[in-house]
N, C-alpha and C. Protein backbone atom coordinates (compact mmCIF):
# COMPACT_ATOMS: atom_id res chain seq x y z
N UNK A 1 20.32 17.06 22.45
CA UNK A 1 20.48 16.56 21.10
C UNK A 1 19.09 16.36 20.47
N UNK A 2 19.06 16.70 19.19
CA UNK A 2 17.70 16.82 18.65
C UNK A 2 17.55 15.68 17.77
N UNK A 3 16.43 14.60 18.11
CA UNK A 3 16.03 13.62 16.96
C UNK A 3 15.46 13.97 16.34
N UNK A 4 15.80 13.01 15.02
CA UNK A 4 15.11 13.15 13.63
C UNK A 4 14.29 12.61 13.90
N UNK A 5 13.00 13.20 12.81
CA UNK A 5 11.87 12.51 12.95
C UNK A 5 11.88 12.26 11.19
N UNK A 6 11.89 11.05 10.63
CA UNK A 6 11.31 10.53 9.77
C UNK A 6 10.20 10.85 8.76
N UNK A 7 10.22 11.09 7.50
CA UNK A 7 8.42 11.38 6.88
C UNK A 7 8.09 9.70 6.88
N UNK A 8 7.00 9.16 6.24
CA UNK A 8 6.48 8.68 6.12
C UNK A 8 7.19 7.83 4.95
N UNK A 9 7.47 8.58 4.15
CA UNK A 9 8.27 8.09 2.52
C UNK A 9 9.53 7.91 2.66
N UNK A 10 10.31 8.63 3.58
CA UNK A 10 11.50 8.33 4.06
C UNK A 10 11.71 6.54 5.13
N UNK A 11 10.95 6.55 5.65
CA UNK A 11 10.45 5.22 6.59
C UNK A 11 10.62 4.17 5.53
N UNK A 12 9.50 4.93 4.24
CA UNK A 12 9.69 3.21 3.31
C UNK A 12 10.60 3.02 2.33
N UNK A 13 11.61 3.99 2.17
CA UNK A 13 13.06 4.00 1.10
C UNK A 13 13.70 3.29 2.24
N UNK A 14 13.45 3.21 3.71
CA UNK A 14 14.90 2.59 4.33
C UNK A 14 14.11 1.23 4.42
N UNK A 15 12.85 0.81 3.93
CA UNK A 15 12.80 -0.55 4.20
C UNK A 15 12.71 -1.00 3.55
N UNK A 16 12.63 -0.40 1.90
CA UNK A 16 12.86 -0.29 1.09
C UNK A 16 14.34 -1.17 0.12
N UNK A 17 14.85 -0.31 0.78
CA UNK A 17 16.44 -0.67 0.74
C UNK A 17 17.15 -1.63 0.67
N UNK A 18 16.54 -2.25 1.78
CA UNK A 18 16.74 -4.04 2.67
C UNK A 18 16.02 -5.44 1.34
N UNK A 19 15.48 -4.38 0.98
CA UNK A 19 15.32 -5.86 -0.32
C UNK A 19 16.10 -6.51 -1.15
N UNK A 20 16.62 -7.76 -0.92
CA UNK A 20 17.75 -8.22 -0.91
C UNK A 20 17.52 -8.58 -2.71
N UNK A 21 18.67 -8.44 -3.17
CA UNK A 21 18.79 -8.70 -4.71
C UNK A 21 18.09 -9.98 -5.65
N UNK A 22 17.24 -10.09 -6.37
CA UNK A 22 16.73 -11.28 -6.65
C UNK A 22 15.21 -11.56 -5.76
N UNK A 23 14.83 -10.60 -5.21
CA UNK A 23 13.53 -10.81 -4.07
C UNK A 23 12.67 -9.38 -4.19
N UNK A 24 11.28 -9.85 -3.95
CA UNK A 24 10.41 -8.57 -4.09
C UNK A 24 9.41 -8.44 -3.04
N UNK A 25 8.78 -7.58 -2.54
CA UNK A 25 8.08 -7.17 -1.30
C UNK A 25 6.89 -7.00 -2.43
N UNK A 26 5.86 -6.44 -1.80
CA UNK A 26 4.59 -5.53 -1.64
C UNK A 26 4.39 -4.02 -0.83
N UNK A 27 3.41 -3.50 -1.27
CA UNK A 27 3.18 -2.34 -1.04
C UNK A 27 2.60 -2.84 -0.06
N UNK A 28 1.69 -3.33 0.49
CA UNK A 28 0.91 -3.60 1.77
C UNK A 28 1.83 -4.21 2.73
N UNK A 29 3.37 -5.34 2.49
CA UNK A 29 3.50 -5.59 3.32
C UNK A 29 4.80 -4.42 4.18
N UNK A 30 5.15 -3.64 3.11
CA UNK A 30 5.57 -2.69 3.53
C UNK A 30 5.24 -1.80 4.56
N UNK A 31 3.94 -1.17 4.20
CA UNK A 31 2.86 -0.66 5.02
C UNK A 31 2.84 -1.38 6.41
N UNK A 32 2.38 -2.27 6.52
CA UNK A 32 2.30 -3.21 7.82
C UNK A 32 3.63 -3.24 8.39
N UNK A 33 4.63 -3.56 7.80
CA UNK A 33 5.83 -3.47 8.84
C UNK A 33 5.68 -2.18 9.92
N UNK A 34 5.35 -0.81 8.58
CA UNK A 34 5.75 0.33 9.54
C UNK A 34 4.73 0.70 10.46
N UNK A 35 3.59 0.03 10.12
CA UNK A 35 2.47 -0.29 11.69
C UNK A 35 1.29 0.83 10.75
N UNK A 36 1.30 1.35 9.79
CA UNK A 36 0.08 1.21 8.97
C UNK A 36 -0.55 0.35 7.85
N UNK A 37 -1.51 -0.44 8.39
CA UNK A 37 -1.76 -1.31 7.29
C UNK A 37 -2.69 -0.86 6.37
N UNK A 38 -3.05 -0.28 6.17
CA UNK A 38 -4.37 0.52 5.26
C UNK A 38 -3.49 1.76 4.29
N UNK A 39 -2.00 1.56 4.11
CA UNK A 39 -1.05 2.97 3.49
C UNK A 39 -0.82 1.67 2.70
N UNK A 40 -0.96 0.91 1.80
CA UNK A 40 -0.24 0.61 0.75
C UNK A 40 -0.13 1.18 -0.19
N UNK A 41 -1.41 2.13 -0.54
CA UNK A 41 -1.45 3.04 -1.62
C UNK A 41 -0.92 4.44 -1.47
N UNK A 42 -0.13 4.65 -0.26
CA UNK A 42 0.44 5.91 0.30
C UNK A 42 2.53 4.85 -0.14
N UNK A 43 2.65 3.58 0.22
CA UNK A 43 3.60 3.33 0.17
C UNK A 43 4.12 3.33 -1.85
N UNK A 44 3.19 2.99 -2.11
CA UNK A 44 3.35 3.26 -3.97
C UNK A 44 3.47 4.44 -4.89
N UNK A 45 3.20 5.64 -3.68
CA UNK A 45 3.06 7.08 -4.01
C UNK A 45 4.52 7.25 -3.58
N UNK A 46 4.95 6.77 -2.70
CA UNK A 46 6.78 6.94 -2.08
C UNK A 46 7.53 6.26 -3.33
N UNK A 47 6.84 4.83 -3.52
CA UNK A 47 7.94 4.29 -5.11
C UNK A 47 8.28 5.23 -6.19
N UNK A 48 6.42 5.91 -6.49
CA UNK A 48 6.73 6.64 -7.67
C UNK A 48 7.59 7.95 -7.48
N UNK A 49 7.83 8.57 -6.22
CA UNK A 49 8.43 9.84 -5.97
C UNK A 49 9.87 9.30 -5.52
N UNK A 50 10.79 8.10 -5.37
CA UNK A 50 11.71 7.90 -5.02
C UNK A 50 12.87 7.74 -6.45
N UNK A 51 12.63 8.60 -7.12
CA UNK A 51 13.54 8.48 -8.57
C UNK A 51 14.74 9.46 -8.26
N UNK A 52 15.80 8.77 -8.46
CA UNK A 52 17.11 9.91 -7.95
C UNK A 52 17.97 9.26 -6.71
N UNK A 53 16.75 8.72 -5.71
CA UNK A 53 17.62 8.05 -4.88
C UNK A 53 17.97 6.71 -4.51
N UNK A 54 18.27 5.95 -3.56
CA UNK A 54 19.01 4.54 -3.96
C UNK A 54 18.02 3.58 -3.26
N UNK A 55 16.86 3.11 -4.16
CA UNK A 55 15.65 2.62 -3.75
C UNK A 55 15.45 1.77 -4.36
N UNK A 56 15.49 0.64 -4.45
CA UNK A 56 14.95 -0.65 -5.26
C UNK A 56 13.59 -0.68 -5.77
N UNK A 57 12.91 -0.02 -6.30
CA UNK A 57 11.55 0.74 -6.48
C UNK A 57 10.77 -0.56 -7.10
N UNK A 58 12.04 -1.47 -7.99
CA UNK A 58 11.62 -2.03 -9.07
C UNK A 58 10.91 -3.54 -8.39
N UNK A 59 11.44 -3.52 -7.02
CA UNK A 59 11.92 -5.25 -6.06
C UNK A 59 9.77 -4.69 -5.02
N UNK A 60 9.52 -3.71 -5.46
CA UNK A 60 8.06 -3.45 -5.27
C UNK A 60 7.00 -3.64 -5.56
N UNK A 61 6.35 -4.74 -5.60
CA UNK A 61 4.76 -4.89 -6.19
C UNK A 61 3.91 -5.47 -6.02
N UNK A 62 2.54 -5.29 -6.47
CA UNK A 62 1.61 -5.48 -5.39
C UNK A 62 1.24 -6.94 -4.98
N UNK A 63 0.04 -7.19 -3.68
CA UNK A 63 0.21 -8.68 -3.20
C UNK A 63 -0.08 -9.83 -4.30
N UNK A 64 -0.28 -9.39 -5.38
CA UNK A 64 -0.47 -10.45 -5.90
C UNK A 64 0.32 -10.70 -7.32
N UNK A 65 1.64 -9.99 -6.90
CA UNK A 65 2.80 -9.84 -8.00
C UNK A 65 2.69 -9.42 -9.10
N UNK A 66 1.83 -8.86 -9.59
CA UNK A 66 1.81 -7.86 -10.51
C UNK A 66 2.66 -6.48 -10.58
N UNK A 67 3.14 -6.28 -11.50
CA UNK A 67 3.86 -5.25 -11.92
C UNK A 67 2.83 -3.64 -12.28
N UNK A 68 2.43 -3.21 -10.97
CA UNK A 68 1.51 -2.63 -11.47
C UNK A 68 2.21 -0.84 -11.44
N UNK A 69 3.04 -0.61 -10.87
CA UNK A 69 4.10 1.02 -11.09
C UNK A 69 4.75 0.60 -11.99
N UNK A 70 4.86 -0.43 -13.06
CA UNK A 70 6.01 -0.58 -14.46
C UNK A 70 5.37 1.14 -15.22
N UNK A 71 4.70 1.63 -14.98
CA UNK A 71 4.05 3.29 -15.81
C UNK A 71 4.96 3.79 -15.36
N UNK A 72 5.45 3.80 -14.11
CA UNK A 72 6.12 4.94 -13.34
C UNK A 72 7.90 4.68 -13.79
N UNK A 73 8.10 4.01 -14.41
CA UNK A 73 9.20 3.83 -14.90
C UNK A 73 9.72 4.45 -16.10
N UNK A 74 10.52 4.79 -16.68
CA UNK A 74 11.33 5.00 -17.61
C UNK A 74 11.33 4.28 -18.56
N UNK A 75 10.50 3.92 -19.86
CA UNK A 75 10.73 2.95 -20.58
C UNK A 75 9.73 2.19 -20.07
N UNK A 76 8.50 1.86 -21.27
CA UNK A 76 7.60 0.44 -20.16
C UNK A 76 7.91 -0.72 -19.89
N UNK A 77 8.81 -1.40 -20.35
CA UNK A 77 9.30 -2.34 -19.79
C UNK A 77 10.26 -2.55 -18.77
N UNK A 78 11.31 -1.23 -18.23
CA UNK A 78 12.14 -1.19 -17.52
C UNK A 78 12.42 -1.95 -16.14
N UNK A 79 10.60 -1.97 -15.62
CA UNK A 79 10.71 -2.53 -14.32
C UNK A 79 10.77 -4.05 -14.44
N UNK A 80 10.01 -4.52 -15.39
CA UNK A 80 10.33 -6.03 -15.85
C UNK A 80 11.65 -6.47 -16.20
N UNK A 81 12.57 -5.72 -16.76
CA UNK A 81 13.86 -5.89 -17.57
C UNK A 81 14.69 -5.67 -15.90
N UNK A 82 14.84 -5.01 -15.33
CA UNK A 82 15.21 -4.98 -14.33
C UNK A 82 15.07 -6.01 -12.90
N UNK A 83 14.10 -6.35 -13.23
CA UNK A 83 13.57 -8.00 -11.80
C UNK A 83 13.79 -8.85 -12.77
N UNK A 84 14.26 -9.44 -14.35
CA UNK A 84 14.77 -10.33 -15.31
C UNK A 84 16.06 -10.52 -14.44
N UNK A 85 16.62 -9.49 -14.71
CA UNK A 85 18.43 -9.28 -14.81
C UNK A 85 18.22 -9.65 -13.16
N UNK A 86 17.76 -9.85 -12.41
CA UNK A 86 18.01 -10.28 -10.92
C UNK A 86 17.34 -11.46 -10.65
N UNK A 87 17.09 -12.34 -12.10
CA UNK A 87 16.84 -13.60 -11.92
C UNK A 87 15.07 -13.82 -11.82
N UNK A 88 14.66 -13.27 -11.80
CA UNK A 88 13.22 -13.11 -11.29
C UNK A 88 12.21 -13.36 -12.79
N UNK A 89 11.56 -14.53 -13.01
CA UNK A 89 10.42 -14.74 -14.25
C UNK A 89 9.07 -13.98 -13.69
N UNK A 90 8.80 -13.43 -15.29
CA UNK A 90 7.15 -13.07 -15.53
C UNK A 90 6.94 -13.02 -16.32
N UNK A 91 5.83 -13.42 -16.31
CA UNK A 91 4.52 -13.61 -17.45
C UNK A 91 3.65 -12.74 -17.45
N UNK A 92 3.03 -12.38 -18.18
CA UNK A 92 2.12 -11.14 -18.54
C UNK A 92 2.08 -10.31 -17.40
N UNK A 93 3.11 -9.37 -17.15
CA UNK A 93 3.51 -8.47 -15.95
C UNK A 93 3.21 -9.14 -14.67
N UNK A 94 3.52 -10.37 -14.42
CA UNK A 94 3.07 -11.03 -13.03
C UNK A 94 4.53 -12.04 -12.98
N UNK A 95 4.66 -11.91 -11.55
CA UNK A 95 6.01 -12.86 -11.05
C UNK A 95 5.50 -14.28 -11.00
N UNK A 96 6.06 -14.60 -11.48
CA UNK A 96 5.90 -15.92 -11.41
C UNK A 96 6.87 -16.64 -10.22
N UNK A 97 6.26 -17.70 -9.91
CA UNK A 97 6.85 -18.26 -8.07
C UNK A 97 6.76 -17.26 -7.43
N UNK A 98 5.89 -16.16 -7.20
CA UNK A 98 5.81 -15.13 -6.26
C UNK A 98 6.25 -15.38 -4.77
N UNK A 99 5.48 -16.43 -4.08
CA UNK A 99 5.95 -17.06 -2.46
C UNK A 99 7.62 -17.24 -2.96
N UNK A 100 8.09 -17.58 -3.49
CA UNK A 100 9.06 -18.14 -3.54
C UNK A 100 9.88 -17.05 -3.26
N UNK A 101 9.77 -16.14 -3.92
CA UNK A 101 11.02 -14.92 -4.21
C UNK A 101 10.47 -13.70 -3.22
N UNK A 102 9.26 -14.21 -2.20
CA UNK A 102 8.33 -12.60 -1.81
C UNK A 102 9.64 -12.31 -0.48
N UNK A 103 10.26 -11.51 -0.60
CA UNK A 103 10.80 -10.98 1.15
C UNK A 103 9.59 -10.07 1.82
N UNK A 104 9.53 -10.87 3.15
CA UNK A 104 8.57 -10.22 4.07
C UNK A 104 9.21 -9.39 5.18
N UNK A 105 9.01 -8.13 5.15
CA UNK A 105 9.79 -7.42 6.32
C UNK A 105 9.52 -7.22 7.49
N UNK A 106 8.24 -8.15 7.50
CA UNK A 106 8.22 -8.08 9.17
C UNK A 106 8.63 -9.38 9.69
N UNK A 107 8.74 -10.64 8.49
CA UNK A 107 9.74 -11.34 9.12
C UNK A 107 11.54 -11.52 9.03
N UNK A 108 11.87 -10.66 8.22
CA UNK A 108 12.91 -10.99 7.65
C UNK A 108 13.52 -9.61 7.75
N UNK A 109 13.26 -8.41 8.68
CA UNK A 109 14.13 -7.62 9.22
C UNK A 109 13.75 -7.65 10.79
């Protein structure tokens, strides 16, 4: 029987995935789950190329909650209007209570 082997971008749509509604990760801590910590900027290149499939792209941003792929969206406000509607405040493209709402996937899968 032949295993799959995974890309790299495929790895972070399935951990991707797990971001529970109302909660947002980082690109670095993403990275670190999958045991590269120096790919956060390889994991934000997977957000922007994951359009089409069933990826919470929007529950993504960087460590210091900034909305910084809202470009890579449809509409510039989309990614903000989208973490609104799941309960989530910001202020000048930044989450506000960030700790509060951050899911960490290396503790919380």
């Amino acid at each position: 029987m032949k295993r799959e082997t995974l890309s790299f971008f495929d790895k972070v749509y399935k951990v991707a995935q797990h971001i529970p509604y109302g909660r947002v990760t980082s690109y670095g801590a993403i990275a670190k789950y999958l045991g590269a910590v120096r790919s956060a900027r390889m994991v934000g290149y997977a957000m922007n190329g994951s359009s089409g499939k069933e990826v919470p792209a929007h529950r993504v941003v960087n460590k210091k909650g900034l909305l910084t792929g809202k470009y890579h969206f449809d509409g510039i406000n989309l990614m903000q209007q989208l973490l609104e509607n799941e309960g989530i405040q910001i202020v000048d493209n930044q989450i506000q209570n960030f700790e509060k709402v951050f899911w960490d996937p290396n503790k919380e899968m």
